[in-house]
N, C-alpha and C. Protein backbone atom coordinates (compact mmCIF):
# COMPACT_ATOMS: atom_id res chain seq x y z
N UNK A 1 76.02 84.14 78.61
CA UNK A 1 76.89 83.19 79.28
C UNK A 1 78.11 83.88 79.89
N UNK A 2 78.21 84.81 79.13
CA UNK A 2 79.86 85.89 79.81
C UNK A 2 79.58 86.81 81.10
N UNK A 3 77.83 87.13 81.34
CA UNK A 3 77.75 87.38 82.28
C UNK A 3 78.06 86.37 83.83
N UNK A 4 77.70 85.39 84.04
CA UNK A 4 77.87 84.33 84.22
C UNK A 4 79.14 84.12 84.72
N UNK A 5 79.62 83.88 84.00
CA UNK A 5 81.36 83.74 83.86
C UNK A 5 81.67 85.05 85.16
N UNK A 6 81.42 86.10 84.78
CA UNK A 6 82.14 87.35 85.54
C UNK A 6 81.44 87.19 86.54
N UNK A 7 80.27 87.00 86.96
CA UNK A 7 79.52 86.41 88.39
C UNK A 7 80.42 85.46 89.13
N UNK A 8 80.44 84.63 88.62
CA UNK A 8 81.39 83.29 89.13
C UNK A 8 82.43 83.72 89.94
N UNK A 9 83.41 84.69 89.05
CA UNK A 9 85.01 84.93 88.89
C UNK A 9 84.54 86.20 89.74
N UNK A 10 83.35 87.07 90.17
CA UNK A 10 83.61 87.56 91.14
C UNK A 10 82.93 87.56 92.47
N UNK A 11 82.16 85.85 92.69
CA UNK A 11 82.51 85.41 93.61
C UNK A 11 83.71 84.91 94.33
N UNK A 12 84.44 84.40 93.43
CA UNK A 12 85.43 83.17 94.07
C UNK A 12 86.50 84.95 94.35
N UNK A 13 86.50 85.59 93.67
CA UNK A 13 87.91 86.77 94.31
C UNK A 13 87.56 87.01 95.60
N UNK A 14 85.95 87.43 96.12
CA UNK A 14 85.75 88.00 96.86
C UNK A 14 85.83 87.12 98.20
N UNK A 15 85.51 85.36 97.70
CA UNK A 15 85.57 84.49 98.69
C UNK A 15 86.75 84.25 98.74
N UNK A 16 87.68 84.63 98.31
CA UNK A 16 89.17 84.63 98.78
C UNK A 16 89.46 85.74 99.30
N UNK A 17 89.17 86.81 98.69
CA UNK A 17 89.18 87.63 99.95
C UNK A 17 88.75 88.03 101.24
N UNK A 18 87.61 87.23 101.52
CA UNK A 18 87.20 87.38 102.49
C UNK A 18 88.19 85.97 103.80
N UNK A 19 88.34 84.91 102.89
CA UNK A 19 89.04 83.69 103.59
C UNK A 19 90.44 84.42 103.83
N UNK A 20 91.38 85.15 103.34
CA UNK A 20 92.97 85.50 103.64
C UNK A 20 93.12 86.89 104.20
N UNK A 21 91.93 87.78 104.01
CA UNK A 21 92.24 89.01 104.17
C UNK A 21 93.47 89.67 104.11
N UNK A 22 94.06 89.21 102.81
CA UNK A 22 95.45 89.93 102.82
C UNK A 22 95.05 91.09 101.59
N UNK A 23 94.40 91.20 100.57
CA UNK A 23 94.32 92.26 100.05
C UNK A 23 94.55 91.76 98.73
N UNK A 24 94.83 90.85 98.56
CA UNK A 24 95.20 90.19 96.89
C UNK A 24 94.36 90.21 95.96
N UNK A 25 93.21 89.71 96.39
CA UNK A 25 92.15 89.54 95.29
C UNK A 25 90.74 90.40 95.18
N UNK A 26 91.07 91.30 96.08
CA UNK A 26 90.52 92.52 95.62
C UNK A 26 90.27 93.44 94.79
N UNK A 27 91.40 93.39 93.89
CA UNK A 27 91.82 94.27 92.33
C UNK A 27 91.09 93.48 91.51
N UNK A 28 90.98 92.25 91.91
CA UNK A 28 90.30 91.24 90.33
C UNK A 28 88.62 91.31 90.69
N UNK A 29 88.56 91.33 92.10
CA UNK A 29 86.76 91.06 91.91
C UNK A 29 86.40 92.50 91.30
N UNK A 30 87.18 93.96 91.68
CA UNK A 30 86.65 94.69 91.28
C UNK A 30 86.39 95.07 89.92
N UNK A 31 87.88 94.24 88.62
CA UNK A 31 87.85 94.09 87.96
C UNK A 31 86.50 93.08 87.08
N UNK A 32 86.20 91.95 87.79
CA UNK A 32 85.15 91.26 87.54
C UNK A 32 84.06 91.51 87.88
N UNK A 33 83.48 92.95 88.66
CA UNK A 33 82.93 93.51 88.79
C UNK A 33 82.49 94.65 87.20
N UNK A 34 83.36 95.13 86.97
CA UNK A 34 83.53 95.85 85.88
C UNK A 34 83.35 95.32 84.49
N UNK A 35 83.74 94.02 84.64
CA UNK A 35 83.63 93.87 83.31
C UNK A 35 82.19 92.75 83.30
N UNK A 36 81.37 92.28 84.51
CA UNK A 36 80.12 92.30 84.38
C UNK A 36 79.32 92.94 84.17
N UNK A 37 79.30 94.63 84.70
CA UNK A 37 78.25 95.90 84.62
C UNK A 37 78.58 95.77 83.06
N UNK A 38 79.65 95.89 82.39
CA UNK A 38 79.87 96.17 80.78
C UNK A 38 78.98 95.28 80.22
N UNK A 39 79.25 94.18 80.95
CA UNK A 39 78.57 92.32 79.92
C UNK A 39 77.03 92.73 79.82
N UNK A 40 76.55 93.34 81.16
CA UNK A 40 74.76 93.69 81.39
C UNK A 40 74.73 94.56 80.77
N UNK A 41 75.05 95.55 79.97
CA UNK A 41 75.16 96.63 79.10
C UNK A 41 75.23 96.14 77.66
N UNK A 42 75.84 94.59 77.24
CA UNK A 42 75.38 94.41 76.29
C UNK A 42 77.24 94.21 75.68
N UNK A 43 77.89 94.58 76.00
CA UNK A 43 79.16 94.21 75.43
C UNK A 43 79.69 93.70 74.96
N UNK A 44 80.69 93.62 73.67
CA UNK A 44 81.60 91.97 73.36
C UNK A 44 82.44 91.85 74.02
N UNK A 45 82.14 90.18 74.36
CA UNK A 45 83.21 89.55 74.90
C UNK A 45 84.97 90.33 75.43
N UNK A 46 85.22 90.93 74.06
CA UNK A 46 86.80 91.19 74.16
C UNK A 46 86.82 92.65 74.83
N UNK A 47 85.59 93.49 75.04
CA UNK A 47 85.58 94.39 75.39
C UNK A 47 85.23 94.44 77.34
N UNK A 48 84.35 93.03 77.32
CA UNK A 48 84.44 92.71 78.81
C UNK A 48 85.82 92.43 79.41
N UNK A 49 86.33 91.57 78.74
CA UNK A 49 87.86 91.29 79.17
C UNK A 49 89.07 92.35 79.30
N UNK A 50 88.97 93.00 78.40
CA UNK A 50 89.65 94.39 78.36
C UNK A 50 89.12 95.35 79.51
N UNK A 51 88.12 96.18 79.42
CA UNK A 51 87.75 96.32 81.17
C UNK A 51 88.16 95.36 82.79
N UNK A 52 87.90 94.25 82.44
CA UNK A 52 88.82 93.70 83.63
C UNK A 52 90.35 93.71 83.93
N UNK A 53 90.73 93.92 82.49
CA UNK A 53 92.20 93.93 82.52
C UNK A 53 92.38 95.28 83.23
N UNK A 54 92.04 96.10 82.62
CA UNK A 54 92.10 97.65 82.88
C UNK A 54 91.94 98.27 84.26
N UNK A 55 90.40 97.46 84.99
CA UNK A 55 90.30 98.04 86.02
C UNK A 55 90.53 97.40 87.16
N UNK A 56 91.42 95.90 87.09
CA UNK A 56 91.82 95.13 87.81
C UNK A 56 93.20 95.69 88.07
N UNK A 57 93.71 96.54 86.96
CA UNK A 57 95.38 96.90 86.97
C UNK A 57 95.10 98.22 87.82
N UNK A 58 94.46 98.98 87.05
CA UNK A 58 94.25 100.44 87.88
C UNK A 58 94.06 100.35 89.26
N UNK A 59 92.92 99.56 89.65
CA UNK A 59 92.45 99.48 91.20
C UNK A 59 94.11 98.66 91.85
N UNK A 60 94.94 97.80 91.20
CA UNK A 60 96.00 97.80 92.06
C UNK A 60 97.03 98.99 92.01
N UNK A 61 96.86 99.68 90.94
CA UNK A 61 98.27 100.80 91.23
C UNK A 61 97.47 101.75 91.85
N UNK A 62 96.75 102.15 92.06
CA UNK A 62 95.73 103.18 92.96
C UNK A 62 95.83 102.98 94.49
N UNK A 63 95.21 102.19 94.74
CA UNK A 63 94.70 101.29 96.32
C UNK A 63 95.73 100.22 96.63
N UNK A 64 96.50 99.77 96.44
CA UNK A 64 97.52 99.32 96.96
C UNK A 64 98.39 99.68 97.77
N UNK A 65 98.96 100.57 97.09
CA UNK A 65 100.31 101.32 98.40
C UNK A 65 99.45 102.10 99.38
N UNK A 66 98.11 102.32 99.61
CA UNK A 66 97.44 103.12 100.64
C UNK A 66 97.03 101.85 101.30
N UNK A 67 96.74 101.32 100.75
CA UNK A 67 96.09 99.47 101.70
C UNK A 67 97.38 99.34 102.22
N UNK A 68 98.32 99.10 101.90
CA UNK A 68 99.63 98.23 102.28
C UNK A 68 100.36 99.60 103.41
N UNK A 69 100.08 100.57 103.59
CA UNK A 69 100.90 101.26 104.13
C UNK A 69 99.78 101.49 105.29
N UNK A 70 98.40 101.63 105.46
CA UNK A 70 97.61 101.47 106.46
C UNK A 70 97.53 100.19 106.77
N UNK A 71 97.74 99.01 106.63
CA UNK A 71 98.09 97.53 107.24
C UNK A 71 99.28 97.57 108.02
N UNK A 72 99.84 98.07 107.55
CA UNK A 72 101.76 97.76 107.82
C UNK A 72 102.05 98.71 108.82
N UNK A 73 101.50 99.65 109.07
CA UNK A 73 101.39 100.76 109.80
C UNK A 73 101.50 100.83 111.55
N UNK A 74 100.61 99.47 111.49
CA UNK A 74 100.69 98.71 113.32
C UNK A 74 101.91 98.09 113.84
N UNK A 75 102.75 97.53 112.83
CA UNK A 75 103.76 96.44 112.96
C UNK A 75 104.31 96.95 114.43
N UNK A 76 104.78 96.08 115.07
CA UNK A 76 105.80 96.32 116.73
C UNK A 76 106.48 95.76 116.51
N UNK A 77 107.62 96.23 117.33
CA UNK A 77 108.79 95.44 117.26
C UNK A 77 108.49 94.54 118.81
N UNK A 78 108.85 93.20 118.05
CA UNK A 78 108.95 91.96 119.46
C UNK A 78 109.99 91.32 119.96
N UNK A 79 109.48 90.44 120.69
CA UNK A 79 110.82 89.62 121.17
C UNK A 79 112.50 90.33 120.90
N UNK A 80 113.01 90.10 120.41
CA UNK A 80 114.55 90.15 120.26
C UNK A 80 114.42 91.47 119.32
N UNK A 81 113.96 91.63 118.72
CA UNK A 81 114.00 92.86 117.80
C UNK A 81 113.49 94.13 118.91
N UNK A 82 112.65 94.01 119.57
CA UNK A 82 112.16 94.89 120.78
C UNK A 82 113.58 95.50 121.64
N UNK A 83 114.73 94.68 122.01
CA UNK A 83 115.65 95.06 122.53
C UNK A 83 116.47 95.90 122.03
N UNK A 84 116.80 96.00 119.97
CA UNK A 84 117.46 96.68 119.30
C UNK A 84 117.09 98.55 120.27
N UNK A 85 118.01 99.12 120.05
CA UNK A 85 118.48 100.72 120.48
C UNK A 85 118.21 100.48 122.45
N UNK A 86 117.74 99.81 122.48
CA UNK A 86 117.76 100.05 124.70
C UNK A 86 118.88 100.31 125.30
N UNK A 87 119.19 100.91 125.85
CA UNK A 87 120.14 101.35 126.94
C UNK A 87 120.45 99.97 128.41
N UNK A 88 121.51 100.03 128.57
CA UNK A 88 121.90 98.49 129.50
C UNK A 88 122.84 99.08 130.68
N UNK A 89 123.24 98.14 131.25
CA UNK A 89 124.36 98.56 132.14
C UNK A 89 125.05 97.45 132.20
N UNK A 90 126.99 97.46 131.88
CA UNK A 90 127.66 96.34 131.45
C UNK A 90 127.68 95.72 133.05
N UNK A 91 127.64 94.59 133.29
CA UNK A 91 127.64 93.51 134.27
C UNK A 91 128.99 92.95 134.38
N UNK A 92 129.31 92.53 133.30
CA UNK A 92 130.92 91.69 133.10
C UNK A 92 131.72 92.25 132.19
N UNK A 93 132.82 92.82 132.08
CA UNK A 93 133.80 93.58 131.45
C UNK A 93 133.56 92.64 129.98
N UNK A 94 133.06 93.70 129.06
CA UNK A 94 133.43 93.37 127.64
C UNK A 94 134.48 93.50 126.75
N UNK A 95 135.41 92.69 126.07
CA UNK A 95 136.75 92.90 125.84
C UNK A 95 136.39 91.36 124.58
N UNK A 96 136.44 91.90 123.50
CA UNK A 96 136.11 90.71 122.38
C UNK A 96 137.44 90.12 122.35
N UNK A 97 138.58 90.72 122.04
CA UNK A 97 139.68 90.18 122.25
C UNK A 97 139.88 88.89 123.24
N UNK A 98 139.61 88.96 124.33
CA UNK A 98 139.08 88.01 125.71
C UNK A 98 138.45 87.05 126.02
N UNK A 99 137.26 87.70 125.65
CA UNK A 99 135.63 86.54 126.21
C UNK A 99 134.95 87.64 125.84
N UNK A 100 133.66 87.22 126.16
CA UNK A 100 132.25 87.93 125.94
C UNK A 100 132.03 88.11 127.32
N UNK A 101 131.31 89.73 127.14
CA UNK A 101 131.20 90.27 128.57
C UNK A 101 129.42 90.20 128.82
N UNK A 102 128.77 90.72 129.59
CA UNK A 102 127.79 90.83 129.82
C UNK A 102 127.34 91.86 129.98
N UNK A 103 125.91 92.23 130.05
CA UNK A 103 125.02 93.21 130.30
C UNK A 103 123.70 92.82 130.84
N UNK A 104 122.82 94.17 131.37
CA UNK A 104 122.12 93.55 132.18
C UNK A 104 121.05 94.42 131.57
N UNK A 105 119.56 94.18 130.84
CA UNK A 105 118.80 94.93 130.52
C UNK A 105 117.47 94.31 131.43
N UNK A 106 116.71 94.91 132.41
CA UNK A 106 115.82 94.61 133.15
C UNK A 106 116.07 93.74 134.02
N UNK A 107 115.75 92.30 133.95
CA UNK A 107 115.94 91.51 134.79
C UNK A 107 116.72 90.20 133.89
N UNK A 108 117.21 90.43 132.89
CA UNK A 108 117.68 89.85 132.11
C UNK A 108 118.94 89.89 131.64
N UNK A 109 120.02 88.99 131.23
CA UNK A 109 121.33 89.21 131.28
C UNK A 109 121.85 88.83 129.93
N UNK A 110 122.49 89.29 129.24
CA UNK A 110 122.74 89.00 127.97
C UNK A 110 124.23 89.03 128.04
N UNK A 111 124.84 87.83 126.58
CA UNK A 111 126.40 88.10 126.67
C UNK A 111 126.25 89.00 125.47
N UNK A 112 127.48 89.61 125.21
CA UNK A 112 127.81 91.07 124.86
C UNK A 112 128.97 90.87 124.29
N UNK A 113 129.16 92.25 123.22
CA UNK A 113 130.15 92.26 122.37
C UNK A 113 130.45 93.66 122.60
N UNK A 114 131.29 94.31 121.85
CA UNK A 114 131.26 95.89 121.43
C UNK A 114 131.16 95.70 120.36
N UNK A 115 130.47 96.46 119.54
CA UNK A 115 130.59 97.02 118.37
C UNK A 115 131.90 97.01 117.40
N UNK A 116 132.15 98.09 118.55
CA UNK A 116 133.68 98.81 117.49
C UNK A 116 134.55 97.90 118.01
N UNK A 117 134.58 96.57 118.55
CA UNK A 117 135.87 96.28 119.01
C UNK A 117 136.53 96.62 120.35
N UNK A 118 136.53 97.79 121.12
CA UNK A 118 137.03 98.40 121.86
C UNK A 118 136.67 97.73 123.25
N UNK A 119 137.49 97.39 124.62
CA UNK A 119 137.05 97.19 125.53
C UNK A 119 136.01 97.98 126.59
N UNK A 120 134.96 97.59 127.08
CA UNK A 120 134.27 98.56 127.69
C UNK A 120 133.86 97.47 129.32
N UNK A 121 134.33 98.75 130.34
CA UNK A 121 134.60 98.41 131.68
C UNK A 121 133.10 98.16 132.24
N UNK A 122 132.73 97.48 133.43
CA UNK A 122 131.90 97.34 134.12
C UNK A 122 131.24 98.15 134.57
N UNK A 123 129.66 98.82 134.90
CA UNK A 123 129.44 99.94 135.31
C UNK A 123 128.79 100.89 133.90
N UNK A 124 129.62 100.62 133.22
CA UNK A 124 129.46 101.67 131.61
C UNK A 124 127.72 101.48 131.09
N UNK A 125 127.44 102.31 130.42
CA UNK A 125 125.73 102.30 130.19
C UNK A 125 126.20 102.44 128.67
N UNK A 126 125.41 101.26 128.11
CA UNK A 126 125.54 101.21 126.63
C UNK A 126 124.42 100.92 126.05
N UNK A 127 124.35 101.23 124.74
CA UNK A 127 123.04 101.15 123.63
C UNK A 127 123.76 99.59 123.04
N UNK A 128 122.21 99.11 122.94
CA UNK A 128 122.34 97.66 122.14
C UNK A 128 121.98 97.86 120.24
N UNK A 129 123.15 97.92 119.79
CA UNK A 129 123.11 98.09 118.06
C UNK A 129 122.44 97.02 117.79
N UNK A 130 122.96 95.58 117.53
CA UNK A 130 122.07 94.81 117.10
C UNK A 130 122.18 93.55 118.12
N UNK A 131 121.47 92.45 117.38
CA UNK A 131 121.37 91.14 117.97
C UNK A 131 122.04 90.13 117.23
N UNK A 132 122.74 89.04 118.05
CA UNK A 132 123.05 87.87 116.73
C UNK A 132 123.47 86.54 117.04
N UNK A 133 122.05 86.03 117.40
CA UNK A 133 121.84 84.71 117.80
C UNK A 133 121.48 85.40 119.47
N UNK A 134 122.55 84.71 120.86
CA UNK A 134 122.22 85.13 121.94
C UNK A 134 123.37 86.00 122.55
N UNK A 135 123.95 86.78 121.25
CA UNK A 135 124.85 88.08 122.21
C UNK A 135 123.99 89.20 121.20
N UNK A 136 124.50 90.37 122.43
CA UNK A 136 123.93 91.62 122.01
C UNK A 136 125.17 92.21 121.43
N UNK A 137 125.35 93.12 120.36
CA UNK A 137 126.32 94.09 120.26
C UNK A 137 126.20 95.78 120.44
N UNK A 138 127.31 95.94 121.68
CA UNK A 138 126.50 97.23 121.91
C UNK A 138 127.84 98.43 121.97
N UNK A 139 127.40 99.32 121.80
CA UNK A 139 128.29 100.71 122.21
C UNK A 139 128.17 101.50 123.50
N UNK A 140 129.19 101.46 124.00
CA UNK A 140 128.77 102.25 125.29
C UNK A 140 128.16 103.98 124.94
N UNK A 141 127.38 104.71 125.71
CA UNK A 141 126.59 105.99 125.30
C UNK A 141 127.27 106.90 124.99
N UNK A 142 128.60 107.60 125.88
CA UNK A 142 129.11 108.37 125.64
C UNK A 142 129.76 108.66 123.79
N UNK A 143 129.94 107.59 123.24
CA UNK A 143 130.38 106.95 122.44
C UNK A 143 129.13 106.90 121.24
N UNK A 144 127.75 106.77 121.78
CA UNK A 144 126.48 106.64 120.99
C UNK A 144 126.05 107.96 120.43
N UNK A 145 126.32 108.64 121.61
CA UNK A 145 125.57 109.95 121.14
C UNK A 145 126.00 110.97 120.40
N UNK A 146 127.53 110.57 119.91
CA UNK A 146 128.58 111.69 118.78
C UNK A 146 127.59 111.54 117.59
């Protein structure tokens, strides 16, 4: 009957893994894998369970951080995060003290901050540090590249 049991339990891992393909329930079918070959070998009970424990834990500290670091590996940066480090050219005098100035990256116009605070004139070519909400905060280059 315990064979059974580990049949079952390593269908349903594998049909979850196959339905999410995120990598979760992979450690357990292999585990329920393991501790079926034991059960067909004739095993007790507590010794099937103990193999699943064992090789359900191992197969995640093993194959995990190599799964997760070849998945993760593709990531791009998009939308708004895609703009972080680009180079611009200021459009409207930036002066936080003032107003919010502008910049112009492609065909697109963003309002603008400095970074450090400091006013930066029209004309100036600056790196975009970060994003936050719909202004950019940026440093002009001369200034970037110390």
């Amino acid at each position: 009957m315990e064979k059974v049991f580990w049949l079952v339990l390593l269908v349903i891992f594998v049909a979850a893994e196959a339905l999410t393909v995120t990598m979760v329930s992979t450690w357990f079918a292999l585990g329920a894998l393991g501790a079926l070959l034991v059960g067909l070998l004739g095993a007790e009970l507590w010794l099937q369970a103990l193999v699943f424990g064992v090789v359900s834990v191992v197969t995640l500290a093993m194959l995990r951080p190599m799964a997760k670091k070849h998945f993760n590996s593709r990531l791009t940066r998009t939308n708004v995060d895609s703009v972080v480090g680009k180079t611009c050219l200021v459009v409207a005098q930036i002066d936080n003290l003032q107003s919010c100035g502008q910049v112009k990256l492609g065909d697109v116009e963003w309002s603008a901050r400095s970074s450090d605070g400091t006013a930066i004139p029209v004309g100036t070519e600056v790196k975009i540090d970060r994003v936050e909400g719909v202004k950019v905060y940026v440093t002009p280059l001369a200034v970037a590249v110390k």
